[in-house]
Protein backbone atom coordinates (compact mmCIF):
# COMPACT_ATOMS: atom_id res chain seq x y z
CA UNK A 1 18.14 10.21 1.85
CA UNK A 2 17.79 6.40 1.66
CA UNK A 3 18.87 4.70 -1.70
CA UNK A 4 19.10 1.19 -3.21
CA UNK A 5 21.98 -0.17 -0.86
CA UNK A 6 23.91 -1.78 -3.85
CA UNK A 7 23.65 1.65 -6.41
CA UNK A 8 25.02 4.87 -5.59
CA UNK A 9 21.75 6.45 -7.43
CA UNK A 10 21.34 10.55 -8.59
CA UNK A 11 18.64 11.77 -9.26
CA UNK A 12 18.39 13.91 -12.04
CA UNK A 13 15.66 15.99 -12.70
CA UNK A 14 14.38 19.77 -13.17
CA UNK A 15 11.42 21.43 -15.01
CA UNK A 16 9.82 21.31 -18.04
CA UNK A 17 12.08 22.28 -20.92
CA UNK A 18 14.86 22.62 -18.44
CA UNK A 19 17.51 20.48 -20.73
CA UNK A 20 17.50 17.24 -18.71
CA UNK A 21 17.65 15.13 -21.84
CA UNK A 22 20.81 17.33 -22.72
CA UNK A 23 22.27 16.79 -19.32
CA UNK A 24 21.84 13.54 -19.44
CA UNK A 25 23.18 12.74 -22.49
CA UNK A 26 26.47 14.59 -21.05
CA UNK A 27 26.35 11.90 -18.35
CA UNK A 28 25.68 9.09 -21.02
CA UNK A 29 29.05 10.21 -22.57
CA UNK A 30 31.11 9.66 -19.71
CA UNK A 31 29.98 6.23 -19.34
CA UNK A 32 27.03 6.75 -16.66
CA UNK A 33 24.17 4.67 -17.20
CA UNK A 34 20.71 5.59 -16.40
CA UNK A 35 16.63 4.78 -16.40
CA UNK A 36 14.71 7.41 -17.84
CA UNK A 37 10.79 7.34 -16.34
CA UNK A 38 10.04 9.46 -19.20
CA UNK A 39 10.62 6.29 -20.95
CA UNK A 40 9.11 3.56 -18.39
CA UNK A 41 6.42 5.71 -18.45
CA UNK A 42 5.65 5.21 -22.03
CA UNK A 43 7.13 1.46 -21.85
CA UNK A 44 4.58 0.51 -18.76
CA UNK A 45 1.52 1.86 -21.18
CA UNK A 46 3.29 0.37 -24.51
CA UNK A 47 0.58 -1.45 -27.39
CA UNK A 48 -1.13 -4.26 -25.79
CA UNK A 49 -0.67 -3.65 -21.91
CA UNK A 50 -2.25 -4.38 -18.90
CA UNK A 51 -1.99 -1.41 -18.04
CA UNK A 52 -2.96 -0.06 -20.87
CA UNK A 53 -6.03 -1.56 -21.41
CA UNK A 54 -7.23 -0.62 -17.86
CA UNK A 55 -6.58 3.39 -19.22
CA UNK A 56 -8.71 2.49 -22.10
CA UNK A 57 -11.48 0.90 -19.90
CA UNK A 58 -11.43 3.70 -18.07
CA UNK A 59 -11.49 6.68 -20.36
CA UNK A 60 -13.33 5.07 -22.99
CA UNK A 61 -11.71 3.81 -26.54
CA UNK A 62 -10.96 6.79 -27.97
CA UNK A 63 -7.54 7.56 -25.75
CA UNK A 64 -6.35 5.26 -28.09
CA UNK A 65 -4.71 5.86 -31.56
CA UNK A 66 -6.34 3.31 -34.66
CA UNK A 67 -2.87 1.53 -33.96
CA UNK A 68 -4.28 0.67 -30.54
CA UNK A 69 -1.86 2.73 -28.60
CA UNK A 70 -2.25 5.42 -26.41
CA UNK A 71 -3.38 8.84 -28.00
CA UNK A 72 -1.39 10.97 -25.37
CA UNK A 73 -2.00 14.33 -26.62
CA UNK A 74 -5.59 13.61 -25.65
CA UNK A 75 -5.01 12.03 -22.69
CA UNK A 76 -2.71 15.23 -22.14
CA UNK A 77 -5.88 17.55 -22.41
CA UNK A 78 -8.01 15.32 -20.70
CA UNK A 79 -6.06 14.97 -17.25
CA UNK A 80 -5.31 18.89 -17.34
CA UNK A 81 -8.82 19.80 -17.13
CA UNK A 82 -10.07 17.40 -14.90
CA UNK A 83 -8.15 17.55 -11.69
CA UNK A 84 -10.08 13.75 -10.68
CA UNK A 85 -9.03 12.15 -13.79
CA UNK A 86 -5.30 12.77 -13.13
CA UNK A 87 -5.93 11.38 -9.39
CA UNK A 88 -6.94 8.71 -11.00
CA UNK A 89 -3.92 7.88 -13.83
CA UNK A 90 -1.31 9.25 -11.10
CA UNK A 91 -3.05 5.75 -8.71
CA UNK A 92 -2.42 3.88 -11.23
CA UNK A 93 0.87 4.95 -13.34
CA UNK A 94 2.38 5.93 -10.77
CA UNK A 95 3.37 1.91 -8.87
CA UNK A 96 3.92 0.41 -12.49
CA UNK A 97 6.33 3.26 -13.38
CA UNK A 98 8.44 2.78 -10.15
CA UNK A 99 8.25 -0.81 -10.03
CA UNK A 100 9.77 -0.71 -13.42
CA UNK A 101 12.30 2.02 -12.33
CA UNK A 102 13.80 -0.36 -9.47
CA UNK A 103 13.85 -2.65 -11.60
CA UNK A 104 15.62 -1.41 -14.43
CA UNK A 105 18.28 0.25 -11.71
CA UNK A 106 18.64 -3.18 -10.57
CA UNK A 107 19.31 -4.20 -14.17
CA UNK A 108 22.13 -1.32 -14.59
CA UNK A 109 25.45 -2.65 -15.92
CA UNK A 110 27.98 -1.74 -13.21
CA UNK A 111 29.55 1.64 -12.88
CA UNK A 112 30.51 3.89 -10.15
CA UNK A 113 27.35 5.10 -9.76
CA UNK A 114 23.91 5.34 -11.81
CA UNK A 115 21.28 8.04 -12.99
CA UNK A 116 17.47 8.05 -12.27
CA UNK A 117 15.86 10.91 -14.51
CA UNK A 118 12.92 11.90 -13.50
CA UNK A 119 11.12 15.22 -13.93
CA UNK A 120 8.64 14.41 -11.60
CA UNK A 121 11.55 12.89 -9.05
CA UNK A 122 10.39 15.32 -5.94
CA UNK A 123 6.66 15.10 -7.13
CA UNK A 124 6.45 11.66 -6.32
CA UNK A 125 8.37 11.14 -3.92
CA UNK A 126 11.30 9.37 -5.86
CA UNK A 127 14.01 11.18 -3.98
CA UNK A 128 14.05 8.47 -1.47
CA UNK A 129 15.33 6.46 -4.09
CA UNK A 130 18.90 8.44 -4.47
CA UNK A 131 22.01 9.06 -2.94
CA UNK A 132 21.70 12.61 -4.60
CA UNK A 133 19.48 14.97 -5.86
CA UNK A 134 20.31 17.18 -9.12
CA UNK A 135 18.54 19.64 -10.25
CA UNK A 136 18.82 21.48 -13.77
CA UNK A 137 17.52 24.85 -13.37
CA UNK A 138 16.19 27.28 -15.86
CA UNK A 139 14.04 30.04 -15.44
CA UNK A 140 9.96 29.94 -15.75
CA UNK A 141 10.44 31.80 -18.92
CA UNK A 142 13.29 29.87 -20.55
CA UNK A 143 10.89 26.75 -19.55
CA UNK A 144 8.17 27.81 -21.15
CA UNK A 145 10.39 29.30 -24.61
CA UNK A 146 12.03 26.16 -24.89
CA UNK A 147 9.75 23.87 -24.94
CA UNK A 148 7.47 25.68 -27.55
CA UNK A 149 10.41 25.61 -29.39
CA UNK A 150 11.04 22.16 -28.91
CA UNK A 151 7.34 21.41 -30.05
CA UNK A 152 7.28 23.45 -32.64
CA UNK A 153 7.76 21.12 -35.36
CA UNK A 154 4.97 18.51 -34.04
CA UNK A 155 2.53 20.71 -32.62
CA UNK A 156 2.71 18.93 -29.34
CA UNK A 157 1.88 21.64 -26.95
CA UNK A 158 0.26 25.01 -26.56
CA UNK A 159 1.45 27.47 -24.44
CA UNK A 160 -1.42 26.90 -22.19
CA UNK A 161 -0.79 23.66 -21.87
CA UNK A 162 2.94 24.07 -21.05
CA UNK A 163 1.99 26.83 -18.35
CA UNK A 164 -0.27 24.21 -16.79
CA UNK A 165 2.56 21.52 -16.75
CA UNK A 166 4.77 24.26 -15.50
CA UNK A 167 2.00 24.89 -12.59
CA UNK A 168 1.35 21.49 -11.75
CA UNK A 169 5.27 20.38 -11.12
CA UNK A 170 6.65 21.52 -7.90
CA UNK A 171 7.56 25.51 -7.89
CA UNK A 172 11.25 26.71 -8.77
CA UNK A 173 12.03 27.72 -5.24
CA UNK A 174 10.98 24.27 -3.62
CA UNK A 175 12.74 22.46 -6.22
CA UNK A 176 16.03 24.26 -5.28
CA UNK A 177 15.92 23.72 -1.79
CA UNK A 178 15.34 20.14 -2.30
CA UNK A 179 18.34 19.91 -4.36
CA UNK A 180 21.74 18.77 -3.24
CA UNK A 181 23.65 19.99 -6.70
CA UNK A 182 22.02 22.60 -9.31
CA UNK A 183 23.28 22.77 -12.69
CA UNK A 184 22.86 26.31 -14.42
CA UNK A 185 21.34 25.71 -17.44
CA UNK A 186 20.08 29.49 -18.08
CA UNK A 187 22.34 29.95 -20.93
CA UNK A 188 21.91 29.32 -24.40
CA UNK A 189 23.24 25.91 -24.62
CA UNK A 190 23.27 25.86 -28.23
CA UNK A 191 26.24 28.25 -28.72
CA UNK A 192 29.61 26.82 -28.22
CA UNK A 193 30.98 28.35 -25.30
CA UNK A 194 28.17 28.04 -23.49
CA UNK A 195 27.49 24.48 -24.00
CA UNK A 196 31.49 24.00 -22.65
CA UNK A 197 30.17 25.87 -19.65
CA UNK A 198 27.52 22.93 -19.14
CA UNK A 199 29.96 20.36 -20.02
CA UNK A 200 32.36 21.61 -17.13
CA UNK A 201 29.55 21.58 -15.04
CA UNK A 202 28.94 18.17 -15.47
CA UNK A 203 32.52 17.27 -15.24
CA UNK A 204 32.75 18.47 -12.01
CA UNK A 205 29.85 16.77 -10.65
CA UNK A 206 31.13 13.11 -12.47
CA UNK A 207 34.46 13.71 -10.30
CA UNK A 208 32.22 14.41 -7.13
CA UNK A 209 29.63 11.70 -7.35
CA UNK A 210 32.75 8.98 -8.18
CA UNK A 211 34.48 10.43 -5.22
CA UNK A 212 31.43 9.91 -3.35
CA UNK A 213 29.90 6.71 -4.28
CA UNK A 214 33.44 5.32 -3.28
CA UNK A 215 32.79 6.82 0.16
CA UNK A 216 29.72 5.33 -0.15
């Protein structure tokens, strides 16, 4: 895989509801800086955007929120039944989101290497951006459990909905066999010994990818 020549770059990324944000966080702790697309994503579309605006024209006003932003849980429903309009908001969110990623990586304070989370890393091609490719796995049931869970409080997804997110990211299998490290995440993370089991796990890799970016 090719990578930014002056970042030793994983990739971190997995399914819906697979715990990346936990994983990451573990990462975050040891001093491992990252970019998040999850977060360029929204950034690139923030109040007042280009890019932003050309959703709106698009759509029509009322993907936005009275605040002027972007009403995503519409925009959500919209792009799930219409297989052209997400064609269309992949064209365009899609460059601004990794333009914005490489630039952010660039932007990295320095450390032995860096994180690029992305659930959509093998998607979109994004892989060729890292050194490494990690991969939190959790089965299509625990997906689908946690992240109702998750939403719970805010309403911000059906199970339909997740199911169709769950469809339209690359399948379990090919996700595996695109990965070069898998974190385990299967367990219930939220009781004690388990969630020592996931910090090991990322222990181990920290020692691996330092070993490795000074290889690099």
């Amino acid at each position: 895989m090719s990578a930014n020549k002056h970042r030793f770059i994983v990739g971190l990324t997995g399914g819906i509801g697979s715990g990346k944000s936990t994983v990451a966080t573990l990462f975050s702790q040891l001093g491992i800086p990252s970019v998040d697309a999850d977060v360029v994503a929204r950034q690139v579309v923030a109040k007042g955007s280009p890019l932003l605006q050309k959703i709106a024209a698009h759509f029509g006003p009322e993907v936005l929120t009275a605040e002027q932003t972007l009403n995503r849980s519409l925009l959500r429903q919209l792009i799930f039944t219409d297989p052209a309009a997400k064609t269309w908001l992949d064209s365009v969110m899609h460059p601004a989101i990794r333009a914005e990623m490489l630039s952010q990586l660039a932007r990295l304070p320095p450390s032995p290497y860096v994180l690029l989370i992305a659930p959509l890393l093998l998607e979109n091609k994004l892989h060729s951006l890292v050194n490494r490719v990690l991969v939190v796995d959790v089965t299509e049931q625990n997906q689908l459990s946690r992240t109702l869970s998750r939403d719970a409080v805010t309403a911000k997804a059906t199970a339909a909905q997740v199911q169709a997110i769950i469809a339209s990211q690359i399948s379990r299998q090919d996700r595996l066999a695109l990965a070069d490290d898998i974190i385990d995440n299967n367990a219930d993370f939220t009781e004690k010994s388990e969630a020592d089991l996931l910090k090991q796990q990322v222990l181990q890799l920290h020692q691996r990818y330092v070993a490795l970016a000074r290889r690099d």
